[in-house]
C-alpha atoms as a PDB file:
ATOM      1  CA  UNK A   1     -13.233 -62.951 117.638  1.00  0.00           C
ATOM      2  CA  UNK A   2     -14.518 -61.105 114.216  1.00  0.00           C
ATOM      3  CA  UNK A   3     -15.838 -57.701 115.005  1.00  0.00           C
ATOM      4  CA  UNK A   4     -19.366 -57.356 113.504  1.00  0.00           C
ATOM      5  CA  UNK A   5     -20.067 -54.851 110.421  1.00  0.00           C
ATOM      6  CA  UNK A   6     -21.580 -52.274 112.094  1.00  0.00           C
ATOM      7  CA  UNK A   7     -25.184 -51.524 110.287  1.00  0.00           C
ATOM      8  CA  UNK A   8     -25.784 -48.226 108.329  1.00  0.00           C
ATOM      9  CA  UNK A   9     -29.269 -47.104 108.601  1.00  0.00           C
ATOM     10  CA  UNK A  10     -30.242 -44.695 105.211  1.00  0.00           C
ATOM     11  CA  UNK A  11     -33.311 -42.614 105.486  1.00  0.00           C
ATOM     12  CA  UNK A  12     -36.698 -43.772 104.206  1.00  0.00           C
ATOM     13  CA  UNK A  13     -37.487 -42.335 100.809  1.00  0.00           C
ATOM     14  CA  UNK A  14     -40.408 -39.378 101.052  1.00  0.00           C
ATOM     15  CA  UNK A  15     -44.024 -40.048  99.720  1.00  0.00           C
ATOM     16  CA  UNK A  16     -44.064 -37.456  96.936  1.00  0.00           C
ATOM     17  CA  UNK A  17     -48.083 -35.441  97.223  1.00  0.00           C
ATOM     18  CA  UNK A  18     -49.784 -33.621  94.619  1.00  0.00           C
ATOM     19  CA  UNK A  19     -51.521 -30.924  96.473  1.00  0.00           C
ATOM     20  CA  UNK A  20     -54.648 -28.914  94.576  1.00  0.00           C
ATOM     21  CA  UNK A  21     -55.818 -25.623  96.567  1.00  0.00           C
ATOM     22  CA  UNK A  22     -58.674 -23.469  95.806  1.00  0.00           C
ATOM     23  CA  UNK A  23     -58.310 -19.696  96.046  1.00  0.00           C
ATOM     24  CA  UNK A  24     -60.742 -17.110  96.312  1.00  0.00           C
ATOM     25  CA  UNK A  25     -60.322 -13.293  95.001  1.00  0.00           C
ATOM     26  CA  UNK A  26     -58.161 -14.354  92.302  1.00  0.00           C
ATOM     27  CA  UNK A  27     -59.272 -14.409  88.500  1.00  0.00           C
ATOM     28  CA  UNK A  28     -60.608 -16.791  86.902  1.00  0.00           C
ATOM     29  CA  UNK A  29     -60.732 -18.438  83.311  1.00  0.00           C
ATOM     30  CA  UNK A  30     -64.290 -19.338  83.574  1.00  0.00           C
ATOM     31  CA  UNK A  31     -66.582 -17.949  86.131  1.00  0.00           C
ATOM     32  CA  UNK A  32     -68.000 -21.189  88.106  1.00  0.00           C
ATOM     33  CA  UNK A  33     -64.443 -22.998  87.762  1.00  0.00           C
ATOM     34  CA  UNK A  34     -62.362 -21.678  90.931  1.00  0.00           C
ATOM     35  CA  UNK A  35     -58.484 -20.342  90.598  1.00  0.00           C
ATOM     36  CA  UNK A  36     -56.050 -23.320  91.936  1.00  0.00           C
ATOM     37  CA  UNK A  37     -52.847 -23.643  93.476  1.00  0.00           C
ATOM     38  CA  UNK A  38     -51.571 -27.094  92.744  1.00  0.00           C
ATOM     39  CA  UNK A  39     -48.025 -28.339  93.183  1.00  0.00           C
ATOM     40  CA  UNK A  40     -45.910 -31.262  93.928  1.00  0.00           C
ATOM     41  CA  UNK A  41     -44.508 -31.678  97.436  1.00  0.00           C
ATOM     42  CA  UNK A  42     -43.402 -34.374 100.051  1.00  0.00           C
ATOM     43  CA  UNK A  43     -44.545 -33.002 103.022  1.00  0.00           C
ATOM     44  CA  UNK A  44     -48.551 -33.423 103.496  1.00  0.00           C
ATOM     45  CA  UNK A  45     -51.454 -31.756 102.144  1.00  0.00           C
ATOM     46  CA  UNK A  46     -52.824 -30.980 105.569  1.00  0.00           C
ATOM     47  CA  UNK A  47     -49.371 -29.425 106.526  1.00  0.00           C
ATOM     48  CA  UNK A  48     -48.417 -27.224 103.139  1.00  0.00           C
ATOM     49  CA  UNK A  49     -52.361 -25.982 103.462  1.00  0.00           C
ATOM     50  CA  UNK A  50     -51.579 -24.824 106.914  1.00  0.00           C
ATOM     51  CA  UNK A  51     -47.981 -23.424 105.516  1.00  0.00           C
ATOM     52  CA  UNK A  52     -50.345 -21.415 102.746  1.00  0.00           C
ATOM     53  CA  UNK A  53     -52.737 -20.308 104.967  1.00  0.00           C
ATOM     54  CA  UNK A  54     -50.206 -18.736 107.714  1.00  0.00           C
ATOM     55  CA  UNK A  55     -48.438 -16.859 104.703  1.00  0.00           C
ATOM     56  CA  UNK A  56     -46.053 -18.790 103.453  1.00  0.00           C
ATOM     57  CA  UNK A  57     -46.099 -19.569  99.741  1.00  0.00           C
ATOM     58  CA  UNK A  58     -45.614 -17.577  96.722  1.00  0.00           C
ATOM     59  CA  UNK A  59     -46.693 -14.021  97.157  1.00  0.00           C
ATOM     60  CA  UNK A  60     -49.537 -14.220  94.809  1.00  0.00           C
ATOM     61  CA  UNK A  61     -51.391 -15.899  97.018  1.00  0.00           C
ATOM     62  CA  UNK A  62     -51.131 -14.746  99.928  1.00  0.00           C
ATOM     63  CA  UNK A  63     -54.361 -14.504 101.713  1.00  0.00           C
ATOM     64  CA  UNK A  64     -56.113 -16.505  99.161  1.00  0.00           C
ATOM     65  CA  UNK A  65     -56.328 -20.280 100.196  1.00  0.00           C
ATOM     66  CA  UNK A  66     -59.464 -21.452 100.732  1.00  0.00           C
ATOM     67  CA  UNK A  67     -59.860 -24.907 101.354  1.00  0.00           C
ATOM     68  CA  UNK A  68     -58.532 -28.105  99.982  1.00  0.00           C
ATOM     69  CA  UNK A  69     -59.406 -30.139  96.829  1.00  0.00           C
ATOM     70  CA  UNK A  70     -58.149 -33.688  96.894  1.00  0.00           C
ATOM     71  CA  UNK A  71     -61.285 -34.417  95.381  1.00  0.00           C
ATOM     72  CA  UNK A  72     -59.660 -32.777  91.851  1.00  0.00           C
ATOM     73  CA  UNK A  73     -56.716 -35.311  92.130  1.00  0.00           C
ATOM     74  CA  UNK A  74     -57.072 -38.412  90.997  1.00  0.00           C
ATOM     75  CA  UNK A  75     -56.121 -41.876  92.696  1.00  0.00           C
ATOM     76  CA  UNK A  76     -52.742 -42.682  91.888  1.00  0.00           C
ATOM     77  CA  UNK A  77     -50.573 -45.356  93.633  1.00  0.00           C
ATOM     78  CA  UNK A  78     -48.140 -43.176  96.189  1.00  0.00           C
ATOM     79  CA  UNK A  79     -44.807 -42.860  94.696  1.00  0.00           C
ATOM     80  CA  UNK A  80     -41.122 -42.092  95.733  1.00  0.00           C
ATOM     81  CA  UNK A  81     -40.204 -40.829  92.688  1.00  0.00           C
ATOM     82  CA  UNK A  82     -39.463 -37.606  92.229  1.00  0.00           C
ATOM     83  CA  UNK A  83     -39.508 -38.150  88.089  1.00  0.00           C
ATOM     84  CA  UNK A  84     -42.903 -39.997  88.116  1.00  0.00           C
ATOM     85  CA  UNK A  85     -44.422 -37.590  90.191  1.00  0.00           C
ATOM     86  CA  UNK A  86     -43.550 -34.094  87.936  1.00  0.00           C
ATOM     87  CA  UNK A  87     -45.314 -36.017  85.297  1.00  0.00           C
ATOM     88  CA  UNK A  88     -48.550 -36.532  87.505  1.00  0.00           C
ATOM     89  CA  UNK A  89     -48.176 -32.932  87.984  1.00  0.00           C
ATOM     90  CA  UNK A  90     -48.153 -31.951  84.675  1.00  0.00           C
ATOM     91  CA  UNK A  91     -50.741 -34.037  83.442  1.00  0.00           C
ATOM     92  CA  UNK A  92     -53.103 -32.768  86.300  1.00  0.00           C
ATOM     93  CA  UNK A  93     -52.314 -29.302  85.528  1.00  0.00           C
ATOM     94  CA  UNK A  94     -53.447 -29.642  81.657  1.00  0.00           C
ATOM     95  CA  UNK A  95     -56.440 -31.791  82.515  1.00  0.00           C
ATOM     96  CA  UNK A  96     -57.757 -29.103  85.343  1.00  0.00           C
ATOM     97  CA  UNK A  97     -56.966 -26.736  82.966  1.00  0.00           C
ATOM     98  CA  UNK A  98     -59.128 -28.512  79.845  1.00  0.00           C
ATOM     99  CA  UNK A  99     -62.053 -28.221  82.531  1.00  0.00           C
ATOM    100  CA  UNK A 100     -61.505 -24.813  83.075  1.00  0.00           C
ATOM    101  CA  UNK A 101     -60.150 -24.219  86.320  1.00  0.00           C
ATOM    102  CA  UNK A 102     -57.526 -21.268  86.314  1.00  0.00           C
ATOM    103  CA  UNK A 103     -54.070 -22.861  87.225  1.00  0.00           C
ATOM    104  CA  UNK A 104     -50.960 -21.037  89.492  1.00  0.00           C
ATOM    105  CA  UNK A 105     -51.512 -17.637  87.966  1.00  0.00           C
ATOM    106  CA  UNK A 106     -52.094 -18.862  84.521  1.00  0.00           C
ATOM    107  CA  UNK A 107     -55.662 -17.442  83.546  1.00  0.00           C
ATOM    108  CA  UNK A 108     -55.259 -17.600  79.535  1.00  0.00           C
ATOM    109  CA  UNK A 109     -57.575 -18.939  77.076  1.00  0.00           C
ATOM    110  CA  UNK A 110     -57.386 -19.361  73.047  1.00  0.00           C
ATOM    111  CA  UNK A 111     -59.940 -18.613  70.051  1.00  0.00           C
ATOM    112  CA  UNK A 112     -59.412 -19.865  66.702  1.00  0.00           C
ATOM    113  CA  UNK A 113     -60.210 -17.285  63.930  1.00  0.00           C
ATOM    114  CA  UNK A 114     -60.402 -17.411  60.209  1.00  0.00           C
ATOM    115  CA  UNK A 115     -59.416 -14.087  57.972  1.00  0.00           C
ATOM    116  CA  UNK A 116     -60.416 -13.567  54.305  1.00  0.00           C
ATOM    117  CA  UNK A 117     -56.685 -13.116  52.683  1.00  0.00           C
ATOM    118  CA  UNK A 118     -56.743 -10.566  49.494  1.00  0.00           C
ATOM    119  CA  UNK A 119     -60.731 -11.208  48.985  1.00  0.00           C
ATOM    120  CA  UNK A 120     -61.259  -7.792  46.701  1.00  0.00           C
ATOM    121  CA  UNK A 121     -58.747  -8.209  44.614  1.00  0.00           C
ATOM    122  CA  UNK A 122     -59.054  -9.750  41.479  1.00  0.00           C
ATOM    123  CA  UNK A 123     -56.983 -12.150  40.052  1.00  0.00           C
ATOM    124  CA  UNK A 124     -54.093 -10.791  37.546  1.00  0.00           C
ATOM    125  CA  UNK A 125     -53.324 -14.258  35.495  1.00  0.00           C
ATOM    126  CA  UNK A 126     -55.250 -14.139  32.175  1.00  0.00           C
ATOM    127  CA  UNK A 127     -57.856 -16.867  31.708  1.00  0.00           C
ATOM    128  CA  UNK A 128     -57.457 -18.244  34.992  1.00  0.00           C
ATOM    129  CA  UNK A 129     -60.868 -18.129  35.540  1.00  0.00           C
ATOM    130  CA  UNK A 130     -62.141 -17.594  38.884  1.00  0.00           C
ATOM    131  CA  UNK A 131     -59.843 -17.569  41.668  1.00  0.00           C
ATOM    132  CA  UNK A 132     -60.522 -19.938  44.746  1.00  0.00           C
ATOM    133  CA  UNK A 133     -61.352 -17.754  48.054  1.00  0.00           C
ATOM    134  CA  UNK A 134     -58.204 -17.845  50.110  1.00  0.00           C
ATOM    135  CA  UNK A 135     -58.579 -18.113  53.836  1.00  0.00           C
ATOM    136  CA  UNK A 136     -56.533 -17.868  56.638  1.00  0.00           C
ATOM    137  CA  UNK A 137     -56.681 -19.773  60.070  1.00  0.00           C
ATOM    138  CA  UNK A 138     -54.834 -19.352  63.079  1.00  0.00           C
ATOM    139  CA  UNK A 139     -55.301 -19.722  66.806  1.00  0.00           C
ATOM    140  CA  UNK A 140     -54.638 -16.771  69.654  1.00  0.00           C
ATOM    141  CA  UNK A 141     -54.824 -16.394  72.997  1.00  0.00           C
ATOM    142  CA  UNK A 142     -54.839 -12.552  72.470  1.00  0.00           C
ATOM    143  CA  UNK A 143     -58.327 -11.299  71.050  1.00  0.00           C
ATOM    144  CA  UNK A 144     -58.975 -11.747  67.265  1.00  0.00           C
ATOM    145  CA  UNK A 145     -59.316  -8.146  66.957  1.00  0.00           C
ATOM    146  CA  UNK A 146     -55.617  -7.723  68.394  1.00  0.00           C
ATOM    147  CA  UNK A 147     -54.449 -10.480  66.680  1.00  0.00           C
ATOM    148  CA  UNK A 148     -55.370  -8.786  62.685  1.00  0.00           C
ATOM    149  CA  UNK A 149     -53.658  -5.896  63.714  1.00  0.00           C
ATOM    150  CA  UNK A 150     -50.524  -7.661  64.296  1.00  0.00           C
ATOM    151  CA  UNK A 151     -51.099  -9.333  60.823  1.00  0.00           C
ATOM    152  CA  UNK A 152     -52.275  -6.110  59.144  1.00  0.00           C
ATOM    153  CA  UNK A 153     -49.184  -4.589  60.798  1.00  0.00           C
ATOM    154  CA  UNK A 154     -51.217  -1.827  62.628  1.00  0.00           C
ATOM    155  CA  UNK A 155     -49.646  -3.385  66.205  1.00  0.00           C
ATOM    156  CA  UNK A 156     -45.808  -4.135  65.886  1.00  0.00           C
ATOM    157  CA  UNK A 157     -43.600  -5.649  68.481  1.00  0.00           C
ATOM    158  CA  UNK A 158     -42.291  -3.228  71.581  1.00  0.00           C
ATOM    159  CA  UNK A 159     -38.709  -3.071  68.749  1.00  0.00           C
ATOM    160  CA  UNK A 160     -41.027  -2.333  66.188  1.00  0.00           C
ATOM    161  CA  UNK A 161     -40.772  -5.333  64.070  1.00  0.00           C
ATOM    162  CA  UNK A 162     -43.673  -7.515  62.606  1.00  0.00           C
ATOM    163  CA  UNK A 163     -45.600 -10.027  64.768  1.00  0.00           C
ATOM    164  CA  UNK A 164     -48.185 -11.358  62.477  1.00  0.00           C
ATOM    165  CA  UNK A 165     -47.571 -14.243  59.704  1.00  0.00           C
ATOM    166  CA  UNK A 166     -45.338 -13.961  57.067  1.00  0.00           C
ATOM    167  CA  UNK A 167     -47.550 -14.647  54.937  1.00  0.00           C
ATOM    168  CA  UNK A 168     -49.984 -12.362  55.498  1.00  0.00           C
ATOM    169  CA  UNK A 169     -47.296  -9.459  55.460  1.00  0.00           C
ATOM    170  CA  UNK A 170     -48.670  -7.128  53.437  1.00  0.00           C
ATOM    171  CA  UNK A 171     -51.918  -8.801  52.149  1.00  0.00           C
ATOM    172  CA  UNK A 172     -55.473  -7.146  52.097  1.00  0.00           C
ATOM    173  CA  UNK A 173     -57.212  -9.358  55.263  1.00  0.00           C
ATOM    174  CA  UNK A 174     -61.177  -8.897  56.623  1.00  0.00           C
ATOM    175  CA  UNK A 175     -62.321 -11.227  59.359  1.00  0.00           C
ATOM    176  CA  UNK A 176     -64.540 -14.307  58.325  1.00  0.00           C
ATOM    177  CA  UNK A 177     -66.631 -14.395  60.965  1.00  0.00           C
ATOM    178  CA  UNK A 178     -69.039 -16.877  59.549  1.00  0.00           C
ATOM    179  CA  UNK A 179     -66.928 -19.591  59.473  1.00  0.00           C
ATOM    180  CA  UNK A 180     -64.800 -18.176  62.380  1.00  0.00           C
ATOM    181  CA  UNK A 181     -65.424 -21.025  65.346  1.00  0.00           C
ATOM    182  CA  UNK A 182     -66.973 -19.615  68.795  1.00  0.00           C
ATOM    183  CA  UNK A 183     -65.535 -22.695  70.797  1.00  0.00           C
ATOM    184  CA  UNK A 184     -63.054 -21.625  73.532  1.00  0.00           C
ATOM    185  CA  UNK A 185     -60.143 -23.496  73.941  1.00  0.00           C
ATOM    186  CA  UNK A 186     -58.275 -23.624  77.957  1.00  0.00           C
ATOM    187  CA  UNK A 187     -54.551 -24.812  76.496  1.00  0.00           C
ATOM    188  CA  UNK A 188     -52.038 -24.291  73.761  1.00  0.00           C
ATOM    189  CA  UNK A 189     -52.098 -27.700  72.815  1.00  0.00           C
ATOM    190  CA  UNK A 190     -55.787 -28.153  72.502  1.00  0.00           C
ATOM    191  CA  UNK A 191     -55.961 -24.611  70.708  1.00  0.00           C
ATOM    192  CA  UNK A 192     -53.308 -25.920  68.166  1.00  0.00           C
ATOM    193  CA  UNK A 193     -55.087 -28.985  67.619  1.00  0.00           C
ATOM    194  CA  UNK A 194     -58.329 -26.897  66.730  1.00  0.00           C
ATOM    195  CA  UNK A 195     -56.540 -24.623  64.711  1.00  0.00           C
ATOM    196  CA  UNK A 196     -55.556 -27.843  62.441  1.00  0.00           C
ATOM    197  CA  UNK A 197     -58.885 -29.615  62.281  1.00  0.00           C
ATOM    198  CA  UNK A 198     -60.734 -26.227  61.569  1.00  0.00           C
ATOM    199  CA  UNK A 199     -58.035 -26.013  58.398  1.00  0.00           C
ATOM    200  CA  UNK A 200     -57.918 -29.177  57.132  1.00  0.00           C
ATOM    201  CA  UNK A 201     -62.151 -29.170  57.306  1.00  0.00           C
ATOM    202  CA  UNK A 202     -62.094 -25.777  55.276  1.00  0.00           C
ATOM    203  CA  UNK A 203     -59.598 -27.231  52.832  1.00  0.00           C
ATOM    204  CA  UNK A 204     -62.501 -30.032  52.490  1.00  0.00           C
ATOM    205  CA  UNK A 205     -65.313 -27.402  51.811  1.00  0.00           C
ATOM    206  CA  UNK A 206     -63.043 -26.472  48.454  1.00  0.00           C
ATOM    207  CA  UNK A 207     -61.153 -22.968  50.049  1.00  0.00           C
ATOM    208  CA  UNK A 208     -56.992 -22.399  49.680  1.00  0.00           C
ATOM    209  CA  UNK A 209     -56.203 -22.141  53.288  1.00  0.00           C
ATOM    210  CA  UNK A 210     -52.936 -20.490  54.812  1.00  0.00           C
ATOM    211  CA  UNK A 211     -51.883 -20.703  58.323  1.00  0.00           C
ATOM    212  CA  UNK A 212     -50.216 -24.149  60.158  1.00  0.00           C
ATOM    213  CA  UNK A 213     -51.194 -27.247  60.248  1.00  0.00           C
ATOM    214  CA  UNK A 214     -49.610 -29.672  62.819  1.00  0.00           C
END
C-alpha cells in the first residue's frame, strides 16, 4: 500500500490597505485642506485607526487622529503585492499633496521667483550695443527673500560655504517681482516643472535667462 503525500497547507497571502487619516492640531499646508496620516498596511483600516487612536503610531501623532478618509483613496482592485502597493502609495501621497492636503509631517510648499542678474551695470564690450536684460529663475521652498541671500551670499551654509547658484556667485541681483509668478506649488516635482515653463516662456519674451531647465 503507497503511503499518501501528506498535504502542506501555506498561508493565504495578506490584502495589502492604503489607509488615509485625518489629524487635527497639526499644521497645515493650506488652511481648509486637513494634515493626513496615510500609509500602506495589511491589517485593516478599521483596526490600524483603532491602533492610532489608543497611542500607538509614530509619536507625532499621538493624540491627533481624527477620523477616517477612505473617501481620499481611490478604487483600486485589492492587491497582494507588496511592490504594486508602495507604488499606490506613492502616487496617492503626491496627488493628496497636489490638492493640498499636508502629508505625514511634510508641510512644505514651493514659489518660483525671478531675480534681475547684474541689471546696473553696463556692458564693457565696445559697440555691442545694448545688452539683453539677464534674468534669473529658480524655484524654493524656502522664502524668496531667504533664498537671494543665499545667492547674494549674505546666508551661507551652517560650514560656511555658498548655497546659492554658481552662477550667480558674486553677481549684482534685485528681485523681479513683476514677472515673479504668485502661483504656489505643493511638490518638488510640480515646482521644478514651473520653474522650466516660467524660463523657457521668458526666453520667448526676448530675455537671457539663467537658472535650470529640466
Amino acid at each position: 500500500m503507497v503511503a499518501s503525500k501528506r498535504q502542506v497547507s501555506h498561508p493565504k497571502p495578506k490584502i495589502h490597505n492604503l489607509v488615509v487619516i485625518e489629524l487635527e492640531g497639526e499644521k497645515c499646508r493650506v488652511p481648509d485642506k486637513p494634515h493626513l496620516y496615510v500609509l500602506r498596511t495589511q491589517l485593516s483600516p478599521d483596526k490600524v485607526f483603532e491602533s492610532v487612536k489608543s497611542g500607538n503610531g509614530p509619536k507625532w501623532i499621538s493624540g491627533m487622529a481624527k477620523n477616517l478618509r477612505a473617501d481620499l483613496i481611490p478604487n483600486y482592485r485589492a492587491t497582494t503585492k507588496h511592490d504594486v502597493a508602495e507604488v499606490r502609495l506613492e502616487r496617492l501621497k503626491s496627488e493628496l499633496a497636489r490638492k493640498g492636503f499636508a502629508i505625514n509631517g511634510d508641510t512644505k510648499t514651493w514659489r518660483v521667483y525671478v531675480l534681475n542678474v547684474d541689471a546696473d551695470v553696463k556692458s564693457v564690450s565696445k559697440n555691442g550695443g545694448e545688452r539683453k536684460k539677464v534674468l534669473y529663475v529658480g524655484q524654493t521652498s524656502a522664502t524668496r527673500e531667504k533664498r537671494l541671500a543665499q545667492h547674494q551670499g549674505k546666508e551661507l551654509s551652517k560650514s560656511g560655504k555658498h548655497i546659492g547658484s554658481r552662477k550667480l556667485k558674486g553677481r549684482n541681483l534685485t528681485p523681479n517681482k513683476g514677472l515673479t509668478p504668485l502661483k504656489v506649488l505643493f511638490t518638488m516635482e510640480d515646482a521644478i516643472a514651473f520653474e522650466t515653463k516660467t524660463h523657457k516662456k521668458l526666453e520667448a519674451l526676448g530675455y537671457k535667462v539663467l537658472g535650470d531647465v529640466h
